[in-house]
Structure formats: structure tokens, C-alpha cells
C-alpha atoms as a PDB file:
ATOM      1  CA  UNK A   1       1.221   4.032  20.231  1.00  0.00           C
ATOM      2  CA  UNK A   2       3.255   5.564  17.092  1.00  0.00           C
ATOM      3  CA  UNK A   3       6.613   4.311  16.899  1.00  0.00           C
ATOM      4  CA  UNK A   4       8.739   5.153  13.758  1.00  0.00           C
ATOM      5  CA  UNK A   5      12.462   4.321  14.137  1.00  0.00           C
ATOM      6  CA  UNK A   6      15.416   5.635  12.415  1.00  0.00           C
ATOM      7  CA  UNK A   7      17.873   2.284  10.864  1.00  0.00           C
ATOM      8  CA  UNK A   8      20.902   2.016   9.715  1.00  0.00           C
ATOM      9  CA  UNK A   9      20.813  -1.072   8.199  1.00  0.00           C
ATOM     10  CA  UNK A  10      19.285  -3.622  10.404  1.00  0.00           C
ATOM     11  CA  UNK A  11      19.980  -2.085  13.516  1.00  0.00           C
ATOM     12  CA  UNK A  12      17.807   0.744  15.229  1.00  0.00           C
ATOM     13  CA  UNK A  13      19.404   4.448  15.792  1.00  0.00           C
ATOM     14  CA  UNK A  14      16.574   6.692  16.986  1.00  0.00           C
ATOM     15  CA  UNK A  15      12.785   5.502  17.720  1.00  0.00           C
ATOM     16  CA  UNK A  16      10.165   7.702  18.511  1.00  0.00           C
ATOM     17  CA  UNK A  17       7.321   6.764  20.781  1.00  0.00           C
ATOM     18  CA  UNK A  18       4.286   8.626  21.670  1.00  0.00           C
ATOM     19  CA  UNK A  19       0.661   8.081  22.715  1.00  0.00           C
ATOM     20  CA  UNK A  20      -1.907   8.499  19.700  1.00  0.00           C
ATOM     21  CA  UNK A  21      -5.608   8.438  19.849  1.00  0.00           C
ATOM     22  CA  UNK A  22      -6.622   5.820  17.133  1.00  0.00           C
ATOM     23  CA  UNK A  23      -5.273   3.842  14.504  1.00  0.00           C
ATOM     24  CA  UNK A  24      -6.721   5.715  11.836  1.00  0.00           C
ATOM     25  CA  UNK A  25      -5.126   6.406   8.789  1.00  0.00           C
ATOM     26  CA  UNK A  26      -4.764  10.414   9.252  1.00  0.00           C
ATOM     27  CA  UNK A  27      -3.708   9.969  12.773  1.00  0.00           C
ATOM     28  CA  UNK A  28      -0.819   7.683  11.720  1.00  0.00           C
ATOM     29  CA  UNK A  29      -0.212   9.964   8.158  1.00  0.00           C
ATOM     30  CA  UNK A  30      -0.010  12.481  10.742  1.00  0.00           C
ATOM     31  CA  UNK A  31       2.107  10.938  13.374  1.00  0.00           C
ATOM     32  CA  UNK A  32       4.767   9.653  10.578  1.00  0.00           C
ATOM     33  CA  UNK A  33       4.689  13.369   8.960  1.00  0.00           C
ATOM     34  CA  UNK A  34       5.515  14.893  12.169  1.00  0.00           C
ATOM     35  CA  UNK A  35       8.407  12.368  12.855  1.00  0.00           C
ATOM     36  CA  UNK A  36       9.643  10.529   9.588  1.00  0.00           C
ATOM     37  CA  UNK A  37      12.003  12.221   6.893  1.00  0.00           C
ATOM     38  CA  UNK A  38      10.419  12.520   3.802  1.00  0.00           C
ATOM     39  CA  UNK A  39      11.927   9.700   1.417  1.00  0.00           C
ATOM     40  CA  UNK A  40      12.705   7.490   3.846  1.00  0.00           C
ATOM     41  CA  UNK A  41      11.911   2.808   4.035  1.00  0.00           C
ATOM     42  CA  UNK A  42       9.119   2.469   6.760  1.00  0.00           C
ATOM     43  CA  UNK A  43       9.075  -0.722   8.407  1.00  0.00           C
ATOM     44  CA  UNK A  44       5.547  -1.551   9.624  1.00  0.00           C
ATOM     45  CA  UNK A  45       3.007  -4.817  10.044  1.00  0.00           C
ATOM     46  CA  UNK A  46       0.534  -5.154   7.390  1.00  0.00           C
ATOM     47  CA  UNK A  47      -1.859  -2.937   9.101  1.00  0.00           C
ATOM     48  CA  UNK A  48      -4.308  -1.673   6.485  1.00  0.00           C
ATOM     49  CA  UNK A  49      -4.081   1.926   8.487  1.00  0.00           C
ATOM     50  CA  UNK A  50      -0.706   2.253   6.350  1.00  0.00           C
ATOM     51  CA  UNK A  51      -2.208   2.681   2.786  1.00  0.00           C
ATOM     52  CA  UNK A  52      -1.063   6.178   2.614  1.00  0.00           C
ATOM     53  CA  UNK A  53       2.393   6.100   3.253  1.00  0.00           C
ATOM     54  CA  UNK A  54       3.925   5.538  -0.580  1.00  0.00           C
ATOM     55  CA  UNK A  55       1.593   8.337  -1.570  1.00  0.00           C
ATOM     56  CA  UNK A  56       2.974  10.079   1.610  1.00  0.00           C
ATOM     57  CA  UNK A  57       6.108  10.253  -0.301  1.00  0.00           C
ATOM     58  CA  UNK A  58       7.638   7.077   1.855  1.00  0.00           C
ATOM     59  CA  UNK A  59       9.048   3.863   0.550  1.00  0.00           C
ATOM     60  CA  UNK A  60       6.329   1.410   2.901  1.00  0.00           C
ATOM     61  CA  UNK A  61       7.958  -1.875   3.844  1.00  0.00           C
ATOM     62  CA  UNK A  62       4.813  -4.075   5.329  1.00  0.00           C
ATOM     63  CA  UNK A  63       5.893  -7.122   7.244  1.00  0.00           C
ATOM     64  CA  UNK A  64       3.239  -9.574   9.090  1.00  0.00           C
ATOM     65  CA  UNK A  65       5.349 -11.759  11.790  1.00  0.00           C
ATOM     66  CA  UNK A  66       3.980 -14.664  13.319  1.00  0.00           C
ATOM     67  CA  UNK A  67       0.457 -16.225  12.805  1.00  0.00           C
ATOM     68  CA  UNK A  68      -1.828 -13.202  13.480  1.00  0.00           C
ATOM     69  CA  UNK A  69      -2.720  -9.985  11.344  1.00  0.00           C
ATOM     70  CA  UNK A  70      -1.971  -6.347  12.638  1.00  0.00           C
ATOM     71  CA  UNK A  71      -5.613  -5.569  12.533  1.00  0.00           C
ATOM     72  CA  UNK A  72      -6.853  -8.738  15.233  1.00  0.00           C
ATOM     73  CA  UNK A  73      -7.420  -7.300  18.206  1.00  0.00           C
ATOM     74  CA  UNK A  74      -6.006  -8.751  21.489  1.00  0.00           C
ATOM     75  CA  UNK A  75      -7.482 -10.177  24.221  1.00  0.00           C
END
């Protein structure tokens, strides 16, 4: 699921959710292009699916909360 939210601050105005095929790289480049002013902070986990965002034209902000990486797969 692609979520990019819109923050003011700390707090949340406007997230965006929809149903995406993969974690890929181009399916989340394309998923943030489609929904995500250019030039704005993305707040994500450290998943390495990311990588392109700064050359995207974003300012990426990774964060890893908790004990396990984005890329471990759940139970």
C-alpha cells in the first residue's frame, strides 16, 4: 500500500492511500510522482525501495522505528 501524507509540522493534513502491486522502486517512484509535490520532506522507513526519491527531486527523510527493518517480512 502507498501512503504519502501531506504535514504541517508534525501533524498529518492529507494522506493518500492506494493499493500498489510491489514494492519496487519504479512502482513507489511512480506512486510518489503521481501524488507528492515536487520539493517536498518524505517521511518513510528505511526501506531500500526509497533510493530514488532525492534524485526524484524530494528531500527523503528515512526513519526505522522499533527493532525490525522495513524490508523483514511479516509473519
Amino acid at each position: 500500500m502507498g501512503l504519502p501524507q501531506e504535514a504541517l509540522g508534525h501533524h498529518a493534513r492529507r494522506i493518500r492511500l492506494q493499493v500498489i502491486p510491489n514494492n519496487r522502486a519504479s512502482t513507489l517512484d511512480a506512486f510518489v510522482l503521481a501524488n507528492v509535490e515536487l520539493g517536498s520532506i518524505i517521511l518513510t522507513d528505511d526501506h531500500p525501495s526509497y533510493v530514488n526519491l532525492s534524485k526524484l527531486g524530494y528531500t527523503h527523510d528515512p526513519n526505522t522505528f522499533g527493532l525490525m527493518a522495513a524490508h523483514v517480512v511479516l509473519p
